[in-house]
PDB file of N, CA and C in Angstrom:
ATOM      1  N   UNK A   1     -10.467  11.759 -89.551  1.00  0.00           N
ATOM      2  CA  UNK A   1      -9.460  12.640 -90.109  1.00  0.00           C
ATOM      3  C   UNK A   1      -9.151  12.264 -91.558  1.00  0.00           C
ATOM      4  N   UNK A   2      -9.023  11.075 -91.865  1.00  0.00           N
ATOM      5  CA  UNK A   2      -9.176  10.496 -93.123  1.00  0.00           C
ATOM      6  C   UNK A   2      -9.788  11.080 -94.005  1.00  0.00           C
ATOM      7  N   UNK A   3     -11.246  10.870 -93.336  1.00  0.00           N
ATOM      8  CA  UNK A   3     -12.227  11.150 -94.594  1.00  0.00           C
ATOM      9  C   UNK A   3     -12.382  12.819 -94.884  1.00  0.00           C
ATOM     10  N   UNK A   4     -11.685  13.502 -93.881  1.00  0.00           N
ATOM     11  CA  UNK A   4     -11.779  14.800 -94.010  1.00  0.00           C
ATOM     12  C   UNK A   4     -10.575  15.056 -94.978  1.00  0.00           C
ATOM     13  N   UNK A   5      -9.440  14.613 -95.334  1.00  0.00           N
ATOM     14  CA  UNK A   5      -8.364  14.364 -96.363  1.00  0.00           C
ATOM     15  C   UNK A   5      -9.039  14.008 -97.697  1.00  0.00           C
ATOM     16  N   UNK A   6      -9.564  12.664 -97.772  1.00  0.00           N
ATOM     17  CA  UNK A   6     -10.428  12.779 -99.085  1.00  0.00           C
ATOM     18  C   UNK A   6     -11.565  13.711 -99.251  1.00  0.00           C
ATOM     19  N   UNK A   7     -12.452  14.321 -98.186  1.00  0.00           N
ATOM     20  CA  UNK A   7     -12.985  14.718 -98.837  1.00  0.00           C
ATOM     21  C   UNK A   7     -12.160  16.586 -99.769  1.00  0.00           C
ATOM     22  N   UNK A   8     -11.418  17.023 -98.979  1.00  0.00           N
ATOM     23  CA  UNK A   8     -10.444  17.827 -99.930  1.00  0.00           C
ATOM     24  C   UNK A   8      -9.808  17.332-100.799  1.00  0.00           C
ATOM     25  N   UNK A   9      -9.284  16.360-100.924  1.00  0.00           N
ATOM     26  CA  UNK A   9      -8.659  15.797-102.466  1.00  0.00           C
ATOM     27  C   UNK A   9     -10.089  15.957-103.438  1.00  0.00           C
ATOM     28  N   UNK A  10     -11.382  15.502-102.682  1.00  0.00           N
ATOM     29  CA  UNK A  10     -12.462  15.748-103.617  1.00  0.00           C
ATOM     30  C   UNK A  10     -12.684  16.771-104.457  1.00  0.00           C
ATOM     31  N   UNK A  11     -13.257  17.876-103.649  1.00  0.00           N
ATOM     32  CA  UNK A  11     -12.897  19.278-103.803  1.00  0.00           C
ATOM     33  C   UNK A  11     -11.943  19.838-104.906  1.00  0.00           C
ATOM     34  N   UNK A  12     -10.390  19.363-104.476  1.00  0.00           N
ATOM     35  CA  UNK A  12      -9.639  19.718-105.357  1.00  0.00           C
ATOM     36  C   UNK A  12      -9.536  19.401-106.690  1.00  0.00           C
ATOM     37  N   UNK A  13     -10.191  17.770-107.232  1.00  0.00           N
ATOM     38  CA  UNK A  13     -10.662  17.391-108.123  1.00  0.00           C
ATOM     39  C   UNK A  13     -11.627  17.535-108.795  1.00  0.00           C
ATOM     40  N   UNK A  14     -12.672  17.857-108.134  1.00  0.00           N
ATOM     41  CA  UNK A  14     -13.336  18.829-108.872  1.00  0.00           C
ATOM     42  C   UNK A  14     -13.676  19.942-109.310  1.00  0.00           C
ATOM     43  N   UNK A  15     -12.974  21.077-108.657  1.00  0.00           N
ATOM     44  CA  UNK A  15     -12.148  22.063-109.208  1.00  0.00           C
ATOM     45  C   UNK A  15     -11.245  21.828-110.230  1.00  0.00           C
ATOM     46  N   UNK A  16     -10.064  20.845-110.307  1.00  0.00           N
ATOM     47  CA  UNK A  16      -9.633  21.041-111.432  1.00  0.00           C
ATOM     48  C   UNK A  16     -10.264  20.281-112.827  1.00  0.00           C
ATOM     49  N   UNK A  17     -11.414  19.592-112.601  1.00  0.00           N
ATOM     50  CA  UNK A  17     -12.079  19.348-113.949  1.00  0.00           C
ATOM     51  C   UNK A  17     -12.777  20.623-113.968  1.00  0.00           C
ATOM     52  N   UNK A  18     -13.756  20.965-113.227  1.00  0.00           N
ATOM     53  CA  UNK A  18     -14.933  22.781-113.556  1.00  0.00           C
ATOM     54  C   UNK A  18     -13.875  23.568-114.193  1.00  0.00           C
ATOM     55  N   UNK A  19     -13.181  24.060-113.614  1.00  0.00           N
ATOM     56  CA  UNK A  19     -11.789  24.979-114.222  1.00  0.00           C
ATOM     57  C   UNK A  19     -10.676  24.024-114.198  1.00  0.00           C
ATOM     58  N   UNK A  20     -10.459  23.662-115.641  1.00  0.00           N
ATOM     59  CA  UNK A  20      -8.824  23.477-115.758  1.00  0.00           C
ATOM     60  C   UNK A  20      -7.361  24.646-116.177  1.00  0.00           C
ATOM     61  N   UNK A  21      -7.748  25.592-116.063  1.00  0.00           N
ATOM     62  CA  UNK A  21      -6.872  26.500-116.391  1.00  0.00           C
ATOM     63  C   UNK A  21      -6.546  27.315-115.018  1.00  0.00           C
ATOM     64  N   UNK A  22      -7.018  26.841-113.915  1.00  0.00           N
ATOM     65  CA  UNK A  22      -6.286  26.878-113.273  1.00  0.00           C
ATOM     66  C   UNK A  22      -5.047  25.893-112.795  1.00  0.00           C
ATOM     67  N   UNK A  23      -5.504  24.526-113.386  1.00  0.00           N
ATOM     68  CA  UNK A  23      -4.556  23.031-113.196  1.00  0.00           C
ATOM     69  C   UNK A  23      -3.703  23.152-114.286  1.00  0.00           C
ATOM     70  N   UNK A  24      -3.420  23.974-115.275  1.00  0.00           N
ATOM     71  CA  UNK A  24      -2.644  23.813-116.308  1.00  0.00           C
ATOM     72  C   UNK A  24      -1.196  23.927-116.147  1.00  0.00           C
ATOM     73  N   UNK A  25      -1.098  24.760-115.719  1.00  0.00           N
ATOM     74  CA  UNK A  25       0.234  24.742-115.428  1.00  0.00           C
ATOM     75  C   UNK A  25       1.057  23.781-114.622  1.00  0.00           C
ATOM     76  N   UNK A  26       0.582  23.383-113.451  1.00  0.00           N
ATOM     77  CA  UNK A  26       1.084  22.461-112.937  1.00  0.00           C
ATOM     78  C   UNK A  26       0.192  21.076-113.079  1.00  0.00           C
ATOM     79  N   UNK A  27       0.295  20.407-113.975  1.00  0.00           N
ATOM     80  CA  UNK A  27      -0.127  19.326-114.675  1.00  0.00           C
ATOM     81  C   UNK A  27       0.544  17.826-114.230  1.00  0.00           C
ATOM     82  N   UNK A  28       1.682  18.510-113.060  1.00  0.00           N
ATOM     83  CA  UNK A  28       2.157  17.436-112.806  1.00  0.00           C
ATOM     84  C   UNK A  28       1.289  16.766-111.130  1.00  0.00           C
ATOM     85  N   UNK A  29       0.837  17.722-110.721  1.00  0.00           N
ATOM     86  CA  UNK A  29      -0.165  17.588-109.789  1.00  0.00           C
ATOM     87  C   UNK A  29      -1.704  17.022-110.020  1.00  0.00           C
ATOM     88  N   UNK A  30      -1.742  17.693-111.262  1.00  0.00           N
ATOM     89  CA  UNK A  30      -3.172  16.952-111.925  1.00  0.00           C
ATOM     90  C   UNK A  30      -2.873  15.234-111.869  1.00  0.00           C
ATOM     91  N   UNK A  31      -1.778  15.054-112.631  1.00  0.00           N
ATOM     92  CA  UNK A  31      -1.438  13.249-112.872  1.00  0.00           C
ATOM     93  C   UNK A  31      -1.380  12.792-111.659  1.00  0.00           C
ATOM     94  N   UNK A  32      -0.700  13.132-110.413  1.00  0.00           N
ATOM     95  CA  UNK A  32      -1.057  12.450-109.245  1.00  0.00           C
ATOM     96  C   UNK A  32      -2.177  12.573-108.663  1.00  0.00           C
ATOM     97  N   UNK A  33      -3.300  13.327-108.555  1.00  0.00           N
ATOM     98  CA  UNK A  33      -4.657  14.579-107.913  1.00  0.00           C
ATOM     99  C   UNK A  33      -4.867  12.673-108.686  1.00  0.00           C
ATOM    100  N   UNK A  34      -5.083  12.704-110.237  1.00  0.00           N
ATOM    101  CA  UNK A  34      -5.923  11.626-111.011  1.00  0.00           C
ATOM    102  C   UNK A  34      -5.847  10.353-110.783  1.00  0.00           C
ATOM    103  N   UNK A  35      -4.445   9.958-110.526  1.00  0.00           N
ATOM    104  CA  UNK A  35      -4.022   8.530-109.802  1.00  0.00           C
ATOM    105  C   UNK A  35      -4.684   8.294-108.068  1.00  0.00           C
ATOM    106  N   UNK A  36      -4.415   9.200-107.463  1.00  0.00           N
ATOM    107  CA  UNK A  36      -5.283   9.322-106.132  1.00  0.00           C
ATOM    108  C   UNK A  36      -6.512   8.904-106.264  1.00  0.00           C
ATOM    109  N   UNK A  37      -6.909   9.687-107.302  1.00  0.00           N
ATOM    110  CA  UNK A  37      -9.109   9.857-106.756  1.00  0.00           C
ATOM    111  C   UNK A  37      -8.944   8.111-107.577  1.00  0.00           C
ATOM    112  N   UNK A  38      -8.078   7.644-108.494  1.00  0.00           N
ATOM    113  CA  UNK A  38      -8.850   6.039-109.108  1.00  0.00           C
ATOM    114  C   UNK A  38      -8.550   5.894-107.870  1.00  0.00           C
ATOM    115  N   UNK A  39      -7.235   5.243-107.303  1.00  0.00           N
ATOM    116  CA  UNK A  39      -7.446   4.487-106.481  1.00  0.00           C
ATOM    117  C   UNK A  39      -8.058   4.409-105.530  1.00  0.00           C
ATOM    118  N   UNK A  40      -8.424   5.437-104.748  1.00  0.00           N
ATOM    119  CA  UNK A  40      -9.547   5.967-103.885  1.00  0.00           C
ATOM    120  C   UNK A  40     -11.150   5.146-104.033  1.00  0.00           C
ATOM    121  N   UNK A  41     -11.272   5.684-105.524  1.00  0.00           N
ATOM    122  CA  UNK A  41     -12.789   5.221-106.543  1.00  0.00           C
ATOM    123  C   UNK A  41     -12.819   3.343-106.414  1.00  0.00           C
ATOM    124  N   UNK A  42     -11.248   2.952-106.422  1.00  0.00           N
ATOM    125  CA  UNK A  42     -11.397   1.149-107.087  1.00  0.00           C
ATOM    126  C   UNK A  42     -11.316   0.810-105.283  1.00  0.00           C
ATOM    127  N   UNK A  43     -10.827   1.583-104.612  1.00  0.00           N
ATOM    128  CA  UNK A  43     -10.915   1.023-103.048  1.00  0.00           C
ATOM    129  C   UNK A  43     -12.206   1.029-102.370  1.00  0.00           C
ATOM    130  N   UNK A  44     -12.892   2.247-102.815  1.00  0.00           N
ATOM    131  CA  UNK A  44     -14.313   2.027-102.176  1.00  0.00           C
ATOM    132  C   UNK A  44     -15.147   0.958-102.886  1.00  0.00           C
ATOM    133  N   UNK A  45     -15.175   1.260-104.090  1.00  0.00           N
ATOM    134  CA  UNK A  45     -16.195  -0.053-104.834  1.00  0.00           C
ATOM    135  C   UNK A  45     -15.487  -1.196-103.923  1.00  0.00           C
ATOM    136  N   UNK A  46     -14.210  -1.608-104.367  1.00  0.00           N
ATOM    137  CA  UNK A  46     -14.061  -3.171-103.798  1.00  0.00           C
ATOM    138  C   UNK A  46     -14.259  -3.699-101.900  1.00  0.00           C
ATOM    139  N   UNK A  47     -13.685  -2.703-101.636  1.00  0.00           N
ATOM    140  CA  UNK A  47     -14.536  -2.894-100.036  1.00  0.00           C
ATOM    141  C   UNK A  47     -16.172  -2.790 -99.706  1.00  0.00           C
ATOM    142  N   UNK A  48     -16.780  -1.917-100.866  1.00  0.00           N
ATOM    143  CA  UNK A  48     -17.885  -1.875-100.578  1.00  0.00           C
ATOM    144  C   UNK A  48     -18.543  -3.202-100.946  1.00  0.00           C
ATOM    145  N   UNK A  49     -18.028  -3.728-101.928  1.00  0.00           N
ATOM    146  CA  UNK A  49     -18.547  -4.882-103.056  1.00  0.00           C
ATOM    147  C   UNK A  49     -18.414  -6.184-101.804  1.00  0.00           C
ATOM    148  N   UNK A  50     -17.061  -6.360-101.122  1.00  0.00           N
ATOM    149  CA  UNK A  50     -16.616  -7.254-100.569  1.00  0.00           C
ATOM    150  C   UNK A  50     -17.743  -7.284 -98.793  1.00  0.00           C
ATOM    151  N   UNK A  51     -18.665  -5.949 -98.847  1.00  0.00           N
ATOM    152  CA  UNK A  51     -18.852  -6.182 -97.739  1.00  0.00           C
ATOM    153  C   UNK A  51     -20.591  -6.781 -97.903  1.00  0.00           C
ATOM    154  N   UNK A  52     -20.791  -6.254 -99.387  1.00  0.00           N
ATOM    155  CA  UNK A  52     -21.878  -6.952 -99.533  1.00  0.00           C
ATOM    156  C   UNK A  52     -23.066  -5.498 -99.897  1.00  0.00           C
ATOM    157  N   UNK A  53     -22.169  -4.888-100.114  1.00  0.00           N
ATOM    158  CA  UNK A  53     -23.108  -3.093-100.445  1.00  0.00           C
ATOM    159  C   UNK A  53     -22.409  -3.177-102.206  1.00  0.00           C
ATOM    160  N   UNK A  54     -23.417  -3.154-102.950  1.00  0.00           N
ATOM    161  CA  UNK A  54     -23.052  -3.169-104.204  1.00  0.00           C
ATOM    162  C   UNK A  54     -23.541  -1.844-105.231  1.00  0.00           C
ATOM    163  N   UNK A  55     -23.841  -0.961-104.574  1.00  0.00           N
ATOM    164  CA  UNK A  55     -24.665   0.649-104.855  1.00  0.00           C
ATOM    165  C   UNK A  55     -23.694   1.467-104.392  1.00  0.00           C
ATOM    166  N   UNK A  56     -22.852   1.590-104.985  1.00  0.00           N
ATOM    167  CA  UNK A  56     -21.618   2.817-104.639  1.00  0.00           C
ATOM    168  C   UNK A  56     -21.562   3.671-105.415  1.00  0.00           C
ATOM    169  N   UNK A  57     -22.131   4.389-105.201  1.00  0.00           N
ATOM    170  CA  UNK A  57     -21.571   5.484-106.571  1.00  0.00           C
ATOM    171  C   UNK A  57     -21.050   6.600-106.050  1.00  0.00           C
ATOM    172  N   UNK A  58     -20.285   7.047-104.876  1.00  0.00           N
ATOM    173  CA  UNK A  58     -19.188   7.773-104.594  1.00  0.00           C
ATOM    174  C   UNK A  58     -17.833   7.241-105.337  1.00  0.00           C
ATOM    175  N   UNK A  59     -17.529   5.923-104.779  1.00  0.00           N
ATOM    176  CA  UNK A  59     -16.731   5.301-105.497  1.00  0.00           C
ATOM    177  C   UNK A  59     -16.754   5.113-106.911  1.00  0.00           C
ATOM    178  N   UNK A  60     -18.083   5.087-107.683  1.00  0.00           N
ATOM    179  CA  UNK A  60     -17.810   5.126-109.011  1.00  0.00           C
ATOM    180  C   UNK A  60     -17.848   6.215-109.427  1.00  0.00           C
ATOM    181  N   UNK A  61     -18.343   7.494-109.159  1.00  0.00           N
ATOM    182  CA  UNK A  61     -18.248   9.177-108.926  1.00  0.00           C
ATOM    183  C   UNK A  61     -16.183   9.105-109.220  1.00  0.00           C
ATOM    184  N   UNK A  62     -15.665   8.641-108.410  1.00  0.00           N
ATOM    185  CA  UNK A  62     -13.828   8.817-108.361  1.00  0.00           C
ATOM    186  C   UNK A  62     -13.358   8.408-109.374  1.00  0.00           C
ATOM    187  N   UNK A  63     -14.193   6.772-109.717  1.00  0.00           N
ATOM    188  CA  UNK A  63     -13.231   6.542-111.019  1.00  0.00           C
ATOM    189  C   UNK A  63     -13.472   7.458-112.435  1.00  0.00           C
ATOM    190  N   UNK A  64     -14.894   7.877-112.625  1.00  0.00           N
ATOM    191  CA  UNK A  64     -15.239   9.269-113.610  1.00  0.00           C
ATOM    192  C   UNK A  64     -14.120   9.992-113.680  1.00  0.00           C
ATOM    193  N   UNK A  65     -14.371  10.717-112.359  1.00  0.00           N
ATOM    194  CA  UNK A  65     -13.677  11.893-112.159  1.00  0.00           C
ATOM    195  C   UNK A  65     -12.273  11.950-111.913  1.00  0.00           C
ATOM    196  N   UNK A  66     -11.331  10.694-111.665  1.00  0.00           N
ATOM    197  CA  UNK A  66     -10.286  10.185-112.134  1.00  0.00           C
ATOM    198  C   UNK A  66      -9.849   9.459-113.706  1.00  0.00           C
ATOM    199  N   UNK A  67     -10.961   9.172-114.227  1.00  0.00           N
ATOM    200  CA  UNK A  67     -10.576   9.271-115.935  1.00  0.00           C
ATOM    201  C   UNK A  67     -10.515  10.658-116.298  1.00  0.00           C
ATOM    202  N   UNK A  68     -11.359  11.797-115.786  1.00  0.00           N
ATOM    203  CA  UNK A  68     -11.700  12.710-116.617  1.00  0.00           C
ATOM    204  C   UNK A  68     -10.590  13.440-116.161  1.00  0.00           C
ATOM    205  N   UNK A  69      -9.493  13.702-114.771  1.00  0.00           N
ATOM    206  CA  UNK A  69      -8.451  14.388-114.764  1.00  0.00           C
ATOM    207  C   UNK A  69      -7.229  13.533-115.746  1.00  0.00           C
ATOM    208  N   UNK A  70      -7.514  12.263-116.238  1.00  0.00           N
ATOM    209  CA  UNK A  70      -6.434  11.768-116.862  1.00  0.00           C
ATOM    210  C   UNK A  70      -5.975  12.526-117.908  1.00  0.00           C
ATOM    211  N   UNK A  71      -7.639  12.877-118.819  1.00  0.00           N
ATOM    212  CA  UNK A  71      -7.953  13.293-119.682  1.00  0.00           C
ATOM    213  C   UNK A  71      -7.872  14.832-119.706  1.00  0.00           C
ATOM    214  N   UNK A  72      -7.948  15.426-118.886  1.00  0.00           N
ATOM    215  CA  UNK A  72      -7.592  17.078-118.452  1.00  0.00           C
ATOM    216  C   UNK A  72      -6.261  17.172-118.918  1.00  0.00           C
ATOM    217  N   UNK A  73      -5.757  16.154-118.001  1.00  0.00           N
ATOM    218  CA  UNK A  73      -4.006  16.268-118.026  1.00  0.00           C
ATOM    219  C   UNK A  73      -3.378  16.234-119.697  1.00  0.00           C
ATOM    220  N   UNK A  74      -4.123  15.575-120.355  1.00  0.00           N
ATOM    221  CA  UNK A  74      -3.457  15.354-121.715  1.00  0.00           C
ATOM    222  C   UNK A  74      -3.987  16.144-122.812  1.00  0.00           C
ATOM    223  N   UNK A  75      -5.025  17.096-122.594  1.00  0.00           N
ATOM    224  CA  UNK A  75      -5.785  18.046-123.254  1.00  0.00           C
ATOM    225  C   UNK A  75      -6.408  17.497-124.266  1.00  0.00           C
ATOM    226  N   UNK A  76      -7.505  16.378-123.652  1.00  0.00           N
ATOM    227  CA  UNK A  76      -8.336  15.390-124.531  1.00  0.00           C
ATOM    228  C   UNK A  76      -9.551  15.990-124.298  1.00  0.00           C
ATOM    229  N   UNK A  77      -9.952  16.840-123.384  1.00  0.00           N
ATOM    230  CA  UNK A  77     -11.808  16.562-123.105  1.00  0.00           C
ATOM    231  C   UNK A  77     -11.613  18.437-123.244  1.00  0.00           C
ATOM    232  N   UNK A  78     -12.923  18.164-123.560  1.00  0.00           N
ATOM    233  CA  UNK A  78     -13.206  19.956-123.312  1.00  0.00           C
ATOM    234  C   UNK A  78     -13.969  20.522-122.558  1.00  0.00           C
ATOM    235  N   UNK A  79     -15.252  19.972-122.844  1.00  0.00           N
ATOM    236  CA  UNK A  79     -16.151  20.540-121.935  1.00  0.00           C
ATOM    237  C   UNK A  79     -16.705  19.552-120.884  1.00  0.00           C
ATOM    238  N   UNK A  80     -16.256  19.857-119.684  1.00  0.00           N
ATOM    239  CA  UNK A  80     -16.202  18.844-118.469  1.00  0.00           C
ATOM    240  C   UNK A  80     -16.912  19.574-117.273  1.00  0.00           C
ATOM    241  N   UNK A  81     -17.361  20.175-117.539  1.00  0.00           N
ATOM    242  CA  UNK A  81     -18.278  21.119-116.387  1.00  0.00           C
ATOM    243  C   UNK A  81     -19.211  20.898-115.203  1.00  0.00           C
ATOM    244  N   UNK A  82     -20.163  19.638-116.175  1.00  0.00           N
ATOM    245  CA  UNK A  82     -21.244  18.922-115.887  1.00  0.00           C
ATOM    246  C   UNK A  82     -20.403  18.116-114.636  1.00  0.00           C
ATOM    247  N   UNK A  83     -19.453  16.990-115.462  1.00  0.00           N
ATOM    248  CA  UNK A  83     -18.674  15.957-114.245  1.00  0.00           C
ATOM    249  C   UNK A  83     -18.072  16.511-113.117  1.00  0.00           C
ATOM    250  N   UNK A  84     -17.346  17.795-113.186  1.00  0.00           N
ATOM    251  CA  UNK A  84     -16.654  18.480-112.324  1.00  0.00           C
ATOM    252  C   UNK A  84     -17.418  19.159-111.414  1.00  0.00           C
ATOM    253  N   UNK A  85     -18.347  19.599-111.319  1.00  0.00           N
ATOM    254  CA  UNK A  85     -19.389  20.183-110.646  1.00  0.00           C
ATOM    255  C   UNK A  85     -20.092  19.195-110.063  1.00  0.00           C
ATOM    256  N   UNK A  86     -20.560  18.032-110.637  1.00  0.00           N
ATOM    257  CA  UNK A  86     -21.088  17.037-109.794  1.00  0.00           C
ATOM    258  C   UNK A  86     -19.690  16.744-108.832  1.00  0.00           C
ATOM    259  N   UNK A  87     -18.682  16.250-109.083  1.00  0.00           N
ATOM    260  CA  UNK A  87     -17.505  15.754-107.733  1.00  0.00           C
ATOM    261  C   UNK A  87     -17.461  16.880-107.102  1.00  0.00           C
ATOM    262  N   UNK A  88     -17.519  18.221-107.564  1.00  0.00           N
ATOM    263  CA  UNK A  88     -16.898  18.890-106.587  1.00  0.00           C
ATOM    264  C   UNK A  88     -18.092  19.003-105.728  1.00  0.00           C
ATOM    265  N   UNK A  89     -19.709  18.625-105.797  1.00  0.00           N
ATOM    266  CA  UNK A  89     -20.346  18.420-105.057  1.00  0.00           C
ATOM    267  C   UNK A  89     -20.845  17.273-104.014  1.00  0.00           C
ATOM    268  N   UNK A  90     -20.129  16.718-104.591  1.00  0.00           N
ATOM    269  CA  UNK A  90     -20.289  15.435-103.630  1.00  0.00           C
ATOM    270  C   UNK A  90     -18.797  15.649-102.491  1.00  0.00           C
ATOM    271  N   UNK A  91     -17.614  16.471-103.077  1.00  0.00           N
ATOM    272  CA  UNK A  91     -16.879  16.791-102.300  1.00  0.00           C
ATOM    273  C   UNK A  91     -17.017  17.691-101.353  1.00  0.00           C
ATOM    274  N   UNK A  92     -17.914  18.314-101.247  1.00  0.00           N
ATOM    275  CA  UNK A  92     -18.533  19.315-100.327  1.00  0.00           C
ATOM    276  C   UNK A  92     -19.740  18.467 -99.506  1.00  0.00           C
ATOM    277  N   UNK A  93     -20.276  17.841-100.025  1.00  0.00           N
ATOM    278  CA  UNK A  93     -21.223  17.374 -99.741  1.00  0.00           C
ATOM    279  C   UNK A  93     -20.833  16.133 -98.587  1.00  0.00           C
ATOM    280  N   UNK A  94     -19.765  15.316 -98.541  1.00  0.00           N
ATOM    281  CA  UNK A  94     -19.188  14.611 -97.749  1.00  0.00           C
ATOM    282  C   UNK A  94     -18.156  15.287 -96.637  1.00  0.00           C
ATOM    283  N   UNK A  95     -17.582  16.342 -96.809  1.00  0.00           N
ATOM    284  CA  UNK A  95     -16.666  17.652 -96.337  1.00  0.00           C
ATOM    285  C   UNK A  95     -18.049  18.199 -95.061  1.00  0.00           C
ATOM    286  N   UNK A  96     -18.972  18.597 -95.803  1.00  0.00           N
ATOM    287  CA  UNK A  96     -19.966  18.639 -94.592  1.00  0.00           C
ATOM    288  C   UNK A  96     -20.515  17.803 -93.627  1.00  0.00           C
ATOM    289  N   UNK A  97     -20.570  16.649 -94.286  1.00  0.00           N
ATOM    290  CA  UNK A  97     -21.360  15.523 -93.444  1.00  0.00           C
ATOM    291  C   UNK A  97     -19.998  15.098 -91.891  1.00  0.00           C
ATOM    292  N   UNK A  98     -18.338  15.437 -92.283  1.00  0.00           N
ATOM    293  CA  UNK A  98     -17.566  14.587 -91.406  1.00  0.00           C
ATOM    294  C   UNK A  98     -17.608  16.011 -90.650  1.00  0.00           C
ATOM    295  N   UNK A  99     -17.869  17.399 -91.284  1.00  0.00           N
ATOM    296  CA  UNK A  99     -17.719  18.473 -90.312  1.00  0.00           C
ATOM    297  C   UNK A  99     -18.818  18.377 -89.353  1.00  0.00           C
ATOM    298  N   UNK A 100     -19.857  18.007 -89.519  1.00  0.00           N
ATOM    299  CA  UNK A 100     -20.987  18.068 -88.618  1.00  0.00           C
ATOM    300  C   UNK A 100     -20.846  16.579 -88.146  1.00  0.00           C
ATOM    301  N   UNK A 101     -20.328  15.505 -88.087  1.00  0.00           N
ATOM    302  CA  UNK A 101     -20.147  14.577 -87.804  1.00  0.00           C
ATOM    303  C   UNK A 101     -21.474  13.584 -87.831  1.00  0.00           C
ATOM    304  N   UNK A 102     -21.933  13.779 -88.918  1.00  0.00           N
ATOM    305  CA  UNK A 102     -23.235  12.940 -89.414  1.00  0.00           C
ATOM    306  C   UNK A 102     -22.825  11.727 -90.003  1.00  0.00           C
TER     307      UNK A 102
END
């Protein structure tokens, strides 16, 4: 059930980097959406790191895509398309795997 929670926070994060004008207005959701996916991003690396799996790049996928909503939020980046489209695919892409229970 968890991972079905992150993987929609995923989703939602990468939606609001592909389109930020739909996140504009409420920007105060973006700053938490961005604080979520780091800590999310620094929890998987370090459990992964600690278990002896040192190839994470979901987890380093969050911290990206948690700098890059930092950066949404403060109207620093522009064209973010590329990053946002990759999370929001890996957010689908994990969204499927817990729906089919693979």
């Amino acid at each position: 059930m968890l991972f079905v929670v992150f993987s929609i926070l995923d989703v939602l994060a990468g939606s609001a980097i592909y389109s930020p004008a739909i996140f504009k207005v409420v920007s105060g959701i973006v700053w938490v959406l961005a604080l979520i996916i780091l800590l999310k991003g620094a929890y998987s690396i370090l459990s992964s790191a600690s278990a002896g799996y040192f190839f994470e790049w979901p987890g380093a996928l969050d911290l990206v895509a948690g700098a890059c909503l930092f950066l949404l939020a403060g109207n620093l980046i522009g064209n973010s398309h590329l990053i946002g489209g990759i999370f929001l695919g890996k957010g689908m892409y994990y969204l499927g795997r817990s729906a089919l229970g693979i």
